[in-house]
N, C-alpha and C. Protein backbone atom coordinates (compact mmCIF):
# COMPACT_ATOMS: atom_id res chain seq x y z
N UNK A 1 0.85 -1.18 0.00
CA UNK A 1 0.00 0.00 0.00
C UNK A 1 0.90 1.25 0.00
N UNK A 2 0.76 2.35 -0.71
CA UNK A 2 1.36 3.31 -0.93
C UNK A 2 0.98 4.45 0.31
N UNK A 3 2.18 4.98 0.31
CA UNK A 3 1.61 6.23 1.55
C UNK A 3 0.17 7.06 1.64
N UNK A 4 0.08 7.41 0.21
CA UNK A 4 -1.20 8.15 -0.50
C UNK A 4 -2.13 7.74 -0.01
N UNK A 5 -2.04 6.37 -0.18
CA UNK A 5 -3.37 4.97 0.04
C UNK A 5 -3.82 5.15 1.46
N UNK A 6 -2.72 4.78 2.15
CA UNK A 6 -2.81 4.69 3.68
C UNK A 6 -3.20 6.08 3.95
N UNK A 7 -3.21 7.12 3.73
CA UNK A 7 -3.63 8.46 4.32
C UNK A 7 -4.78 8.18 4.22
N UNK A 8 -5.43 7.93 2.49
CA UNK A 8 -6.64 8.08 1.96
C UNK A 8 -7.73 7.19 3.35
N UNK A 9 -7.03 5.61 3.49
CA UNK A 9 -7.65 5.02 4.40
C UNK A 9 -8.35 5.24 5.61
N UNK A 10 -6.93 6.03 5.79
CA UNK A 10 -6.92 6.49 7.86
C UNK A 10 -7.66 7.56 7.85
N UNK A 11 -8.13 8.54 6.48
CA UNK A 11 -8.99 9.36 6.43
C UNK A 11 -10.61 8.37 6.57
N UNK A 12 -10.45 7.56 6.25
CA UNK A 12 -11.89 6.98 6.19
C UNK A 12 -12.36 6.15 7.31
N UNK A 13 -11.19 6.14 7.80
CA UNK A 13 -11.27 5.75 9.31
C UNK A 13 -11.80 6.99 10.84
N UNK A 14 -10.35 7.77 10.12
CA UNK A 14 -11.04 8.67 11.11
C UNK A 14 -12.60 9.48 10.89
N UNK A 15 -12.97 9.31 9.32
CA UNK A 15 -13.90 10.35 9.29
C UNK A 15 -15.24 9.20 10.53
N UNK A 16 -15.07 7.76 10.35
CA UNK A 16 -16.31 6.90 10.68
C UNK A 16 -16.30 7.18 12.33
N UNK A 17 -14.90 7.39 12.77
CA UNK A 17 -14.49 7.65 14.51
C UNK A 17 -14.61 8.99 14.62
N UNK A 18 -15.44 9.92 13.91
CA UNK A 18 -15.59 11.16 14.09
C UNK A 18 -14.25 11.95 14.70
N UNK A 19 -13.08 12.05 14.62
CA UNK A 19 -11.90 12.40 14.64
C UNK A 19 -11.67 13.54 14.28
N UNK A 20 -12.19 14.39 14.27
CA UNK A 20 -12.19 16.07 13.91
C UNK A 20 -10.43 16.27 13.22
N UNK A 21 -9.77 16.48 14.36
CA UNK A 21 -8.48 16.85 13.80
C UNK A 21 -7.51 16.03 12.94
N UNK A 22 -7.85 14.91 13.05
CA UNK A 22 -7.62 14.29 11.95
C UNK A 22 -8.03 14.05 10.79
N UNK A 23 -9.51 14.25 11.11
CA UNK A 23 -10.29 14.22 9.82
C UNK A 23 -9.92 15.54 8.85
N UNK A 24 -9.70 16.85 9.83
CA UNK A 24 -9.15 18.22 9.35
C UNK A 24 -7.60 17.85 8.64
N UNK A 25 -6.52 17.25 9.32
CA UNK A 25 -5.17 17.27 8.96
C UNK A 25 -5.47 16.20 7.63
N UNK A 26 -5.59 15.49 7.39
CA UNK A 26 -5.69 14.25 6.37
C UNK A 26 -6.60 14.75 5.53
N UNK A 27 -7.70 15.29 5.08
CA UNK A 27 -8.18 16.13 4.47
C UNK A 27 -7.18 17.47 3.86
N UNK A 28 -6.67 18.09 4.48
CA UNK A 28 -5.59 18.84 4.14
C UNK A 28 -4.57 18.59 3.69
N UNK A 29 -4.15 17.32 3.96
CA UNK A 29 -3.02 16.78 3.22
C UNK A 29 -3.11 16.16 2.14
N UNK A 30 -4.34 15.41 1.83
CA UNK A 30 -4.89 15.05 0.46
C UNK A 30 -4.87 16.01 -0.63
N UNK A 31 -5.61 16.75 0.00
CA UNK A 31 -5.67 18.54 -1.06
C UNK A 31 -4.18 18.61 -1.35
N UNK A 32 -3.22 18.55 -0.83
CA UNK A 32 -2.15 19.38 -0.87
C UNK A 32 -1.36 18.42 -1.84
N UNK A 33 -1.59 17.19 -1.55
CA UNK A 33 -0.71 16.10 -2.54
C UNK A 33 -1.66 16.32 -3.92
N UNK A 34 -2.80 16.38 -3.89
CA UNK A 34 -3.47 16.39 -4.79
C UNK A 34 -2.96 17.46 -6.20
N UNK A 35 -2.99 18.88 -5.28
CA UNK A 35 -2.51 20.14 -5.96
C UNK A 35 -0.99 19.60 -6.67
N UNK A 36 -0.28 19.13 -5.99
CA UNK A 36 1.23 18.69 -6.01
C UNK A 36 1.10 17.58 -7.59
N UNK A 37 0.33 16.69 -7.26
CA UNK A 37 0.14 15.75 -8.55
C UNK A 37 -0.47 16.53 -9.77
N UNK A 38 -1.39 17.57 -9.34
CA UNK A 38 -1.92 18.62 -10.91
C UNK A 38 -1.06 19.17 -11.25
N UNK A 39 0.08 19.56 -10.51
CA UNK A 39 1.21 20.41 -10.56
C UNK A 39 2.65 19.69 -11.44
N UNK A 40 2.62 18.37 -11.05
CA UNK A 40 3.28 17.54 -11.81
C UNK A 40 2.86 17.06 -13.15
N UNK A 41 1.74 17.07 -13.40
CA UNK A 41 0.50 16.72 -14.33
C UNK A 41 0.56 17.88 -15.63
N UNK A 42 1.04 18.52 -15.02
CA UNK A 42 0.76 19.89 -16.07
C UNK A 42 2.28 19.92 -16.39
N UNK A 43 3.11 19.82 -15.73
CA UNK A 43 4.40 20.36 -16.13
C UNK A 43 4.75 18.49 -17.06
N UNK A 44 4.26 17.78 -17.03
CA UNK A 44 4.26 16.67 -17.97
C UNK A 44 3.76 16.98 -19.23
N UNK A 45 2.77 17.88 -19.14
CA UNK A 45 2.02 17.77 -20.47
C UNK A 45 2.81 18.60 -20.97
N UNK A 46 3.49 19.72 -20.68
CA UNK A 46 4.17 20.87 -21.53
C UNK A 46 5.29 20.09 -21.47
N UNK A 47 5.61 18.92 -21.62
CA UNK A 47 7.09 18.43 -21.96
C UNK A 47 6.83 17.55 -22.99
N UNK A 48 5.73 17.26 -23.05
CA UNK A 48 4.92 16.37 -24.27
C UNK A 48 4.36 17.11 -25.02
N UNK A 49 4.65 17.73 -26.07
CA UNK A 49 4.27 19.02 -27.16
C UNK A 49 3.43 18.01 -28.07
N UNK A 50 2.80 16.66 -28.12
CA UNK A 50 1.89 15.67 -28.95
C UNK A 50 1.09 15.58 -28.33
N UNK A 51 0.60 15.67 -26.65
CA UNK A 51 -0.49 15.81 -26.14
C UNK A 51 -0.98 17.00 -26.52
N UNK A 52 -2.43 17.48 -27.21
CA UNK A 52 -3.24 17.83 -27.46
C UNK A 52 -4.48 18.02 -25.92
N UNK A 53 -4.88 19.53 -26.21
CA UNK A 53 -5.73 19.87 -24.86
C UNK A 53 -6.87 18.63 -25.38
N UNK A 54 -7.14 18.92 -26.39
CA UNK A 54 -8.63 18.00 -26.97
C UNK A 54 -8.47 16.54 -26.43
N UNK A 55 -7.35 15.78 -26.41
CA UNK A 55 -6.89 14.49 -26.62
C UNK A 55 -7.37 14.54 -25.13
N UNK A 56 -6.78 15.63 -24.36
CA UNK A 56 -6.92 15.16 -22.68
C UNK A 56 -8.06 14.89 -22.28
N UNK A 57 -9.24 13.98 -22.69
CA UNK A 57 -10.37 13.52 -22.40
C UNK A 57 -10.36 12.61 -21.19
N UNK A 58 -10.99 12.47 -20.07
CA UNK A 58 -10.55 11.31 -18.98
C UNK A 58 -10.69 9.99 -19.34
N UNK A 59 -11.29 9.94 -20.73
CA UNK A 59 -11.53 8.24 -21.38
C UNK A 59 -10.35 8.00 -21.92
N UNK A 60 -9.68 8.96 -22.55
CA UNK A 60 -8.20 8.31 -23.20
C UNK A 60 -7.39 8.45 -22.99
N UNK A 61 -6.91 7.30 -23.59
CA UNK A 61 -5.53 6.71 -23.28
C UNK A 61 -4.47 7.34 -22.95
N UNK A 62 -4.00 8.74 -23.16
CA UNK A 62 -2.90 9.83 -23.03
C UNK A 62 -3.53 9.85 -21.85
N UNK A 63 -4.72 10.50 -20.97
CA UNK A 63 -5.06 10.82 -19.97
C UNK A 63 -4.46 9.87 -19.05
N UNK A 64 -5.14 8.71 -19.05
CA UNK A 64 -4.65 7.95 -18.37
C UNK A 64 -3.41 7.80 -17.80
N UNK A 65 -2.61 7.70 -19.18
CA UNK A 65 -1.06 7.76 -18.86
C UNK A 65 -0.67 8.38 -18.56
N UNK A 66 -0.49 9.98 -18.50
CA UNK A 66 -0.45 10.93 -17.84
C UNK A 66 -0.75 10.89 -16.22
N UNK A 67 -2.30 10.77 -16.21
CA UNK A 67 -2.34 10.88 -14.97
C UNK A 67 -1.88 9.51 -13.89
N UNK A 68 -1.43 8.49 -14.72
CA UNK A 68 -0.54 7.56 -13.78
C UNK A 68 1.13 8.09 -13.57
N UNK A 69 1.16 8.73 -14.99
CA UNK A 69 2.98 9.15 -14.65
C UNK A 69 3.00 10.28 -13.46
N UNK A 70 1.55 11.02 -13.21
CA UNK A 70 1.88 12.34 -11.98
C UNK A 70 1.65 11.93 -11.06
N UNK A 71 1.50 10.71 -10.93
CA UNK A 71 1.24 10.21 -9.49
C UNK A 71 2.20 10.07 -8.46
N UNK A 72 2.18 10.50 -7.15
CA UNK A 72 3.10 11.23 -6.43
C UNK A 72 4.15 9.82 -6.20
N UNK A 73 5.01 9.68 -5.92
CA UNK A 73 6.15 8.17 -5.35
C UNK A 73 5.66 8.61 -3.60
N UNK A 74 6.01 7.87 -3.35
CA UNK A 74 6.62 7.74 -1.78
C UNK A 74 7.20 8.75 -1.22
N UNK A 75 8.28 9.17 -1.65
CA UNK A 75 8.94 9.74 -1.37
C UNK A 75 8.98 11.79 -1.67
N UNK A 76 7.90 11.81 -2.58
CA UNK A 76 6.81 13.07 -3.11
C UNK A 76 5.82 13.51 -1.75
N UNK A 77 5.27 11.84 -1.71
CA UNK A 77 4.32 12.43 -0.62
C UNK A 77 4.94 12.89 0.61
N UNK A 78 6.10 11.91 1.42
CA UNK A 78 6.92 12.90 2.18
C UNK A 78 7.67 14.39 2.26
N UNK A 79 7.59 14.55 0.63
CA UNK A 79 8.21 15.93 0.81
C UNK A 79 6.69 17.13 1.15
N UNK A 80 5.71 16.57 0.20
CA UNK A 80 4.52 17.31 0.76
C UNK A 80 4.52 17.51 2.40
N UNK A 81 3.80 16.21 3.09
CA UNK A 81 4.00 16.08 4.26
C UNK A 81 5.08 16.93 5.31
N UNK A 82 5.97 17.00 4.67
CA UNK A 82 7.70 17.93 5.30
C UNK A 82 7.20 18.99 5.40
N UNK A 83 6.65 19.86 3.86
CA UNK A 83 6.33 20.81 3.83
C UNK A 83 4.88 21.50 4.90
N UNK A 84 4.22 20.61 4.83
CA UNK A 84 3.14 20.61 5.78
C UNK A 84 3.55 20.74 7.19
N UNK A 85 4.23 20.32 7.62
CA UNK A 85 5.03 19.91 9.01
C UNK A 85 5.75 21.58 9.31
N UNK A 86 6.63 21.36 8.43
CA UNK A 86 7.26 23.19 8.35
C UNK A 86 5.86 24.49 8.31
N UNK A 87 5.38 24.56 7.59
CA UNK A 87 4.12 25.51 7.92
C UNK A 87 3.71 25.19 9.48
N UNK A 88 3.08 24.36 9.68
CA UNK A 88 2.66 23.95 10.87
C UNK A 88 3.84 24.60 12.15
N UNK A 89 4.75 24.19 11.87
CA UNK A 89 6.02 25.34 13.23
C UNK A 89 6.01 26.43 12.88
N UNK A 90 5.94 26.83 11.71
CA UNK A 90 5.90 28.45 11.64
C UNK A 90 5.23 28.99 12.08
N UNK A 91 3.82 28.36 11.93
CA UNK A 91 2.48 28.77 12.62
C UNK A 91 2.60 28.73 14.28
N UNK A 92 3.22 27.49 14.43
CA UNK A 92 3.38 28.05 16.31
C UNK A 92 3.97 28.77 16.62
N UNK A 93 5.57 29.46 15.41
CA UNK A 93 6.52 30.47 16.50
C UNK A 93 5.11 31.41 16.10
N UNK A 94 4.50 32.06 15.19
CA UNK A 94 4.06 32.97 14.75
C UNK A 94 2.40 33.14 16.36
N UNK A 95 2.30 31.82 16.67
CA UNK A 95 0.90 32.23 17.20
C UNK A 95 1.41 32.01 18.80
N UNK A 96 2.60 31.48 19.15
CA UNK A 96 3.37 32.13 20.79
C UNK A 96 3.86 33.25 20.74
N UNK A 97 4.11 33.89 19.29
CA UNK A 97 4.44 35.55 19.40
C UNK A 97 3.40 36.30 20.12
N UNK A 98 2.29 35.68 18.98
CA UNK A 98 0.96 36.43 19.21
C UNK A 98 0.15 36.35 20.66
N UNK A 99 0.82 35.33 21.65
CA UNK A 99 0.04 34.68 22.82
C UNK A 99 -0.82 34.30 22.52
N UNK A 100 -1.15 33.10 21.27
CA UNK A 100 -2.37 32.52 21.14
C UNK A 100 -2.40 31.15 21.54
N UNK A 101 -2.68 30.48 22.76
CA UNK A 101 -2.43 29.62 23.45
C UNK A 101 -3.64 28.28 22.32
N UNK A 102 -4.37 28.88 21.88
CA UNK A 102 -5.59 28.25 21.31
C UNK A 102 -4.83 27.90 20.39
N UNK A 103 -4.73 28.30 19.51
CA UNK A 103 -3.99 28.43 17.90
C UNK A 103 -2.71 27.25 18.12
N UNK A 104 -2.45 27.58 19.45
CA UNK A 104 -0.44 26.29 19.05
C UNK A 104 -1.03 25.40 19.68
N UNK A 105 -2.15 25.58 20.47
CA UNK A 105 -2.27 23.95 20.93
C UNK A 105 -2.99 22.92 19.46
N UNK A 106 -3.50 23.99 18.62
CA UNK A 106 -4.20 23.01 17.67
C UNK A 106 -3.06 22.69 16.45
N UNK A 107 -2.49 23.86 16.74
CA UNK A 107 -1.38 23.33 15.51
C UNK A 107 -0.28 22.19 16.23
N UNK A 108 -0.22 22.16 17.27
CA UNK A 108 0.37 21.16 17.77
C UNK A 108 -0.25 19.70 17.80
N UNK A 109 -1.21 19.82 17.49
CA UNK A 109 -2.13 18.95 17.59
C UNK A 109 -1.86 17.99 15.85
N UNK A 110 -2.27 19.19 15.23
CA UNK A 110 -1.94 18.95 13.78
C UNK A 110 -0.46 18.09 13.36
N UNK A 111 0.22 18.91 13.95
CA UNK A 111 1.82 18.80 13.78
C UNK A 111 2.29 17.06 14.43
N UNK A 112 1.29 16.74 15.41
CA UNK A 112 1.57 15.14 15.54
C UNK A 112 0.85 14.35 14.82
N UNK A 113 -0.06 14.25 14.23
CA UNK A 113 -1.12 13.56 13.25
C UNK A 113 -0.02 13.25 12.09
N UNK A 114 0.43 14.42 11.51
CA UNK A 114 1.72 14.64 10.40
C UNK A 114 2.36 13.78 10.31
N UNK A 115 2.97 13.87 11.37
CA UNK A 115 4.45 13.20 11.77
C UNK A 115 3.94 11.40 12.01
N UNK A 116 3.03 10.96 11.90
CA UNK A 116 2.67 9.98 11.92
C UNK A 116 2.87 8.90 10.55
N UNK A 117 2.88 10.29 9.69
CA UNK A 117 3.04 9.99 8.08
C UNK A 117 4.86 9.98 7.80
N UNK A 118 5.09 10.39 8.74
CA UNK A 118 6.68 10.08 7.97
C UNK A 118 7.45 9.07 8.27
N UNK A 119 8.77 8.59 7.57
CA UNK A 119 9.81 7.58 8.19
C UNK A 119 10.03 7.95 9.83
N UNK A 120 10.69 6.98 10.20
CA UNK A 120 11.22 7.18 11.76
C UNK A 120 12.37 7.96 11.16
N UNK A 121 12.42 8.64 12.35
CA UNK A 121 13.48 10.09 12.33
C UNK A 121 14.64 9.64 13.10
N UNK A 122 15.82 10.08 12.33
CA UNK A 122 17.36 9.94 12.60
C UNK A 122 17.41 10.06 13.91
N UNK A 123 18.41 9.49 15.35
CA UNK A 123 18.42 10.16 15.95
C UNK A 123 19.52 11.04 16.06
N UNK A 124 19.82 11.98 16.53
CA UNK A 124 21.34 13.44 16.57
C UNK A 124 22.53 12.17 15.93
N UNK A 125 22.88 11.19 17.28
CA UNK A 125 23.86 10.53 17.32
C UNK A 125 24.16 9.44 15.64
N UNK A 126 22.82 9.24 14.96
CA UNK A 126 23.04 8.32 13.46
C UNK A 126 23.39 9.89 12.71
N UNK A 127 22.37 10.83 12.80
CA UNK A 127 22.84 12.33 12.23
C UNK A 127 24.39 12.62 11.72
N UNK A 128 24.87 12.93 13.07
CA UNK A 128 26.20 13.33 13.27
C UNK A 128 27.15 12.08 12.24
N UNK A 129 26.98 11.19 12.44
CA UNK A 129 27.72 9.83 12.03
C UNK A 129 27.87 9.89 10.71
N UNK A 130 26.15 10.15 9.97
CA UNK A 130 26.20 10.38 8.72
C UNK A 130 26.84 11.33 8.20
N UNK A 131 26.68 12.88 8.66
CA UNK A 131 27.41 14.18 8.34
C UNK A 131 29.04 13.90 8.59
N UNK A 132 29.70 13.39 9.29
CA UNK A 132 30.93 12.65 9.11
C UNK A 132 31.92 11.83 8.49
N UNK A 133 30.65 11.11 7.88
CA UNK A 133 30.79 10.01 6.27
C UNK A 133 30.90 11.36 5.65
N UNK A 134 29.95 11.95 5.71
CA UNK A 134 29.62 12.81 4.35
C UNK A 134 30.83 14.05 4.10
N UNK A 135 31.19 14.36 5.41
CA UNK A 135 32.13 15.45 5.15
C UNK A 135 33.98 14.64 4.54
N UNK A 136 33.88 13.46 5.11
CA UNK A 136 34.87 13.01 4.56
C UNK A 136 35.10 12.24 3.15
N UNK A 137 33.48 11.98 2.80
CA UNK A 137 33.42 11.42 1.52
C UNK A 137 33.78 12.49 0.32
N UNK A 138 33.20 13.64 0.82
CA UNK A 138 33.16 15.22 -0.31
C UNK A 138 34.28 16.20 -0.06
N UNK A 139 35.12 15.45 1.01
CA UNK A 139 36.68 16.14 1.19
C UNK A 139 36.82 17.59 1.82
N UNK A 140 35.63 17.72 2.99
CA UNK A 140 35.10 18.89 3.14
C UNK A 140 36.45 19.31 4.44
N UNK A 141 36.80 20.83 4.03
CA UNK A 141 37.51 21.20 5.20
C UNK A 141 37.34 22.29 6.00
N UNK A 142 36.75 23.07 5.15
CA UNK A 142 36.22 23.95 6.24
C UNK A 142 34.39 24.59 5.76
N UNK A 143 34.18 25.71 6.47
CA UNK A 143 32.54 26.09 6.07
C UNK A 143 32.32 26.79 4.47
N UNK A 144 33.47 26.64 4.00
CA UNK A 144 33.56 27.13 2.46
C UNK A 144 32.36 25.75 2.01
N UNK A 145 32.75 24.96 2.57
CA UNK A 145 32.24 23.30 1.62
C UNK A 145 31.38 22.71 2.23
N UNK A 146 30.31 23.84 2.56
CA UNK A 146 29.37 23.37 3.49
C UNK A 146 27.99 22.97 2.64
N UNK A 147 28.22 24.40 1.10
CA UNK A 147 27.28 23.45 0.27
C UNK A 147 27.31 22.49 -0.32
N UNK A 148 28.85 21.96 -0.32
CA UNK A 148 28.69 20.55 -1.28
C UNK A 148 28.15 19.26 -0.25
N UNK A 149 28.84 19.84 0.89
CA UNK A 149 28.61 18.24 1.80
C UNK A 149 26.34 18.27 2.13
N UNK A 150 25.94 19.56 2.43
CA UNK A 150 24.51 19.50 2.06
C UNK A 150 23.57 18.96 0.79
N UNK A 151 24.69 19.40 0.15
CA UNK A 151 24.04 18.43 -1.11
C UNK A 151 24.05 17.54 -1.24
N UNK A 152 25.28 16.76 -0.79
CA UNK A 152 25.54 15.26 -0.88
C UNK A 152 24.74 14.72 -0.04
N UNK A 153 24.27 15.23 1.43
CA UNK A 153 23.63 14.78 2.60
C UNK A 153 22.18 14.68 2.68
N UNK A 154 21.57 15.85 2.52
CA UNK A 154 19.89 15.73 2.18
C UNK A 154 19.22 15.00 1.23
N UNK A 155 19.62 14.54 0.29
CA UNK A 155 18.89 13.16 -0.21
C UNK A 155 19.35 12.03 0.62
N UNK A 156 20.28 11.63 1.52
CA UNK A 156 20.07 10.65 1.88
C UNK A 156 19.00 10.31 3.56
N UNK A 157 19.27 11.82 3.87
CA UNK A 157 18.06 12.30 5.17
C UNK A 157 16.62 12.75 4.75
N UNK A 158 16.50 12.71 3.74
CA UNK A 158 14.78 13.27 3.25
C UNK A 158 13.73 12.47 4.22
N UNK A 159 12.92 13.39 4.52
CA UNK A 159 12.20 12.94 5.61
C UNK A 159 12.60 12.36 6.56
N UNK A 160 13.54 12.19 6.85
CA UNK A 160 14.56 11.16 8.25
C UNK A 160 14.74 12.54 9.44
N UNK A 161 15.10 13.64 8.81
CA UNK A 161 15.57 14.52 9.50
C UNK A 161 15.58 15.93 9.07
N UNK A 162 15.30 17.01 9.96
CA UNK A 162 14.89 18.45 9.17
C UNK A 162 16.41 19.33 9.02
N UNK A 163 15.90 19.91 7.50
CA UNK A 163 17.62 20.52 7.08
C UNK A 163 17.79 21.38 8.18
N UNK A 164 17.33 22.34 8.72
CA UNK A 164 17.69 22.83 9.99
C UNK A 164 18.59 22.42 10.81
N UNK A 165 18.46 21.07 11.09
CA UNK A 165 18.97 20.13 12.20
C UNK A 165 20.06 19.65 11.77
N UNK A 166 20.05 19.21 10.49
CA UNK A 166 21.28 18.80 9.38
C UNK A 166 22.53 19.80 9.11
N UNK A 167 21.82 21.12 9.03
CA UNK A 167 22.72 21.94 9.16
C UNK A 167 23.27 22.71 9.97
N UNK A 168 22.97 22.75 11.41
CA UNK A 168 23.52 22.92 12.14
C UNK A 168 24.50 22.02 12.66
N UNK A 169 24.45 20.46 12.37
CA UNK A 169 25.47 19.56 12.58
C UNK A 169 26.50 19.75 11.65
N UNK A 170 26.17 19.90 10.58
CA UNK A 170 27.13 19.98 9.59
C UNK A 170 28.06 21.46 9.87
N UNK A 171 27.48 22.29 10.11
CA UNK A 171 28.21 23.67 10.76
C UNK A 171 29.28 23.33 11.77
N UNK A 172 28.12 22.61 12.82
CA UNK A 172 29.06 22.24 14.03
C UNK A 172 30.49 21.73 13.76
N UNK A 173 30.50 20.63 12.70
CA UNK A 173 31.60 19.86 12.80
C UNK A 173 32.59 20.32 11.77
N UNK A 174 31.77 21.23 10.99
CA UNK A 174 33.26 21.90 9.81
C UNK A 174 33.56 22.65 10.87
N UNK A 175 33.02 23.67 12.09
CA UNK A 175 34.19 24.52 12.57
C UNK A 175 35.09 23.68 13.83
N UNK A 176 34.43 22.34 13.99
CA UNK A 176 35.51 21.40 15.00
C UNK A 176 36.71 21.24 14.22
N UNK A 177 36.55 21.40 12.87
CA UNK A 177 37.94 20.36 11.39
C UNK A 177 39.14 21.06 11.71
């Protein structure tokens, strides 16, 4: 079962357990992968200059294929999800600025439902280990080469761990070198 699937499910679960905030977060996250797959969907068709608007009928065959090639991977829907997760903290520094005690408890609320959807998360100590491989794999010596070793590093942490966190380790240990 694909991540997509399992959301779609646990949405149909929670909607039958009357689950409000879940029913709200999983609803929201559908939309958002959804937009994400039209978004992929479209930038397919303008790379295919033989698809025809007319042709895009939902009975044929181009459609079809199309709309199976925009279909999000695994690893799509986690970046949605990431992105969702990141709004969601912004929204709490933004609503403990504001003293809105209401507002972060629900986005906190939100913000664990989320996180339910992703891989298990690195802990500091696999983090660090990896950024260590990585700085010695990309020959890194000081914070000059902090974008190559990030580059090399965040595809292999996608969804494991937030670049924030990544890059402050990676900081940390080019100015230990």
């Amino acid at each position: 079962m694909s991540l997509k699937e399992k959301i779609q499910e646990n949405l149909k679960i929670a909607l039958k357990q009357k689950r409000e905030i879940e029913v709200s977060v999983l609803r929201m996250l559908s939309a958002a992968i959804l937009n994400k797959e039209k978004e992929k969907r479209y930038k397919l068709s303008k790379e295919k200059p033989e698809i025809e608007i007319e042709e895009l009928k939902k009975e044929s065959p181009l459609y079809k294929e199309l709309e199976k090639e925009s279909s999000l991977t695994d690893e799509e829907v986690i970046e949605v999800i990431s992105s969702e997760i990141k709004k969601r903290k912004e929204s709490i520094l933004a609503f403990e600025k504001g003293e809105r005690k209401d507002l972060v408890e629900k986005e906190k609320k939100e913000l664990e439902v989320l996180k339910n959807y992703l891989p298990e998360q690195l802990s500091e100590t696999e983090l660090k280990k990896l950024v260590k491989e990585t700085i010695e794999k990309v020959g890194a010596k000081d914070m000059k080469d902090i974008g190559k070793v990030m580059g090399e590093l965040m595809p292999k942490v996608k969804g494991r761990a937030e670049g924030s966190q990544v890059s402050n380790i990676v900081r940390e240990l080019l100015k230990n070198d």
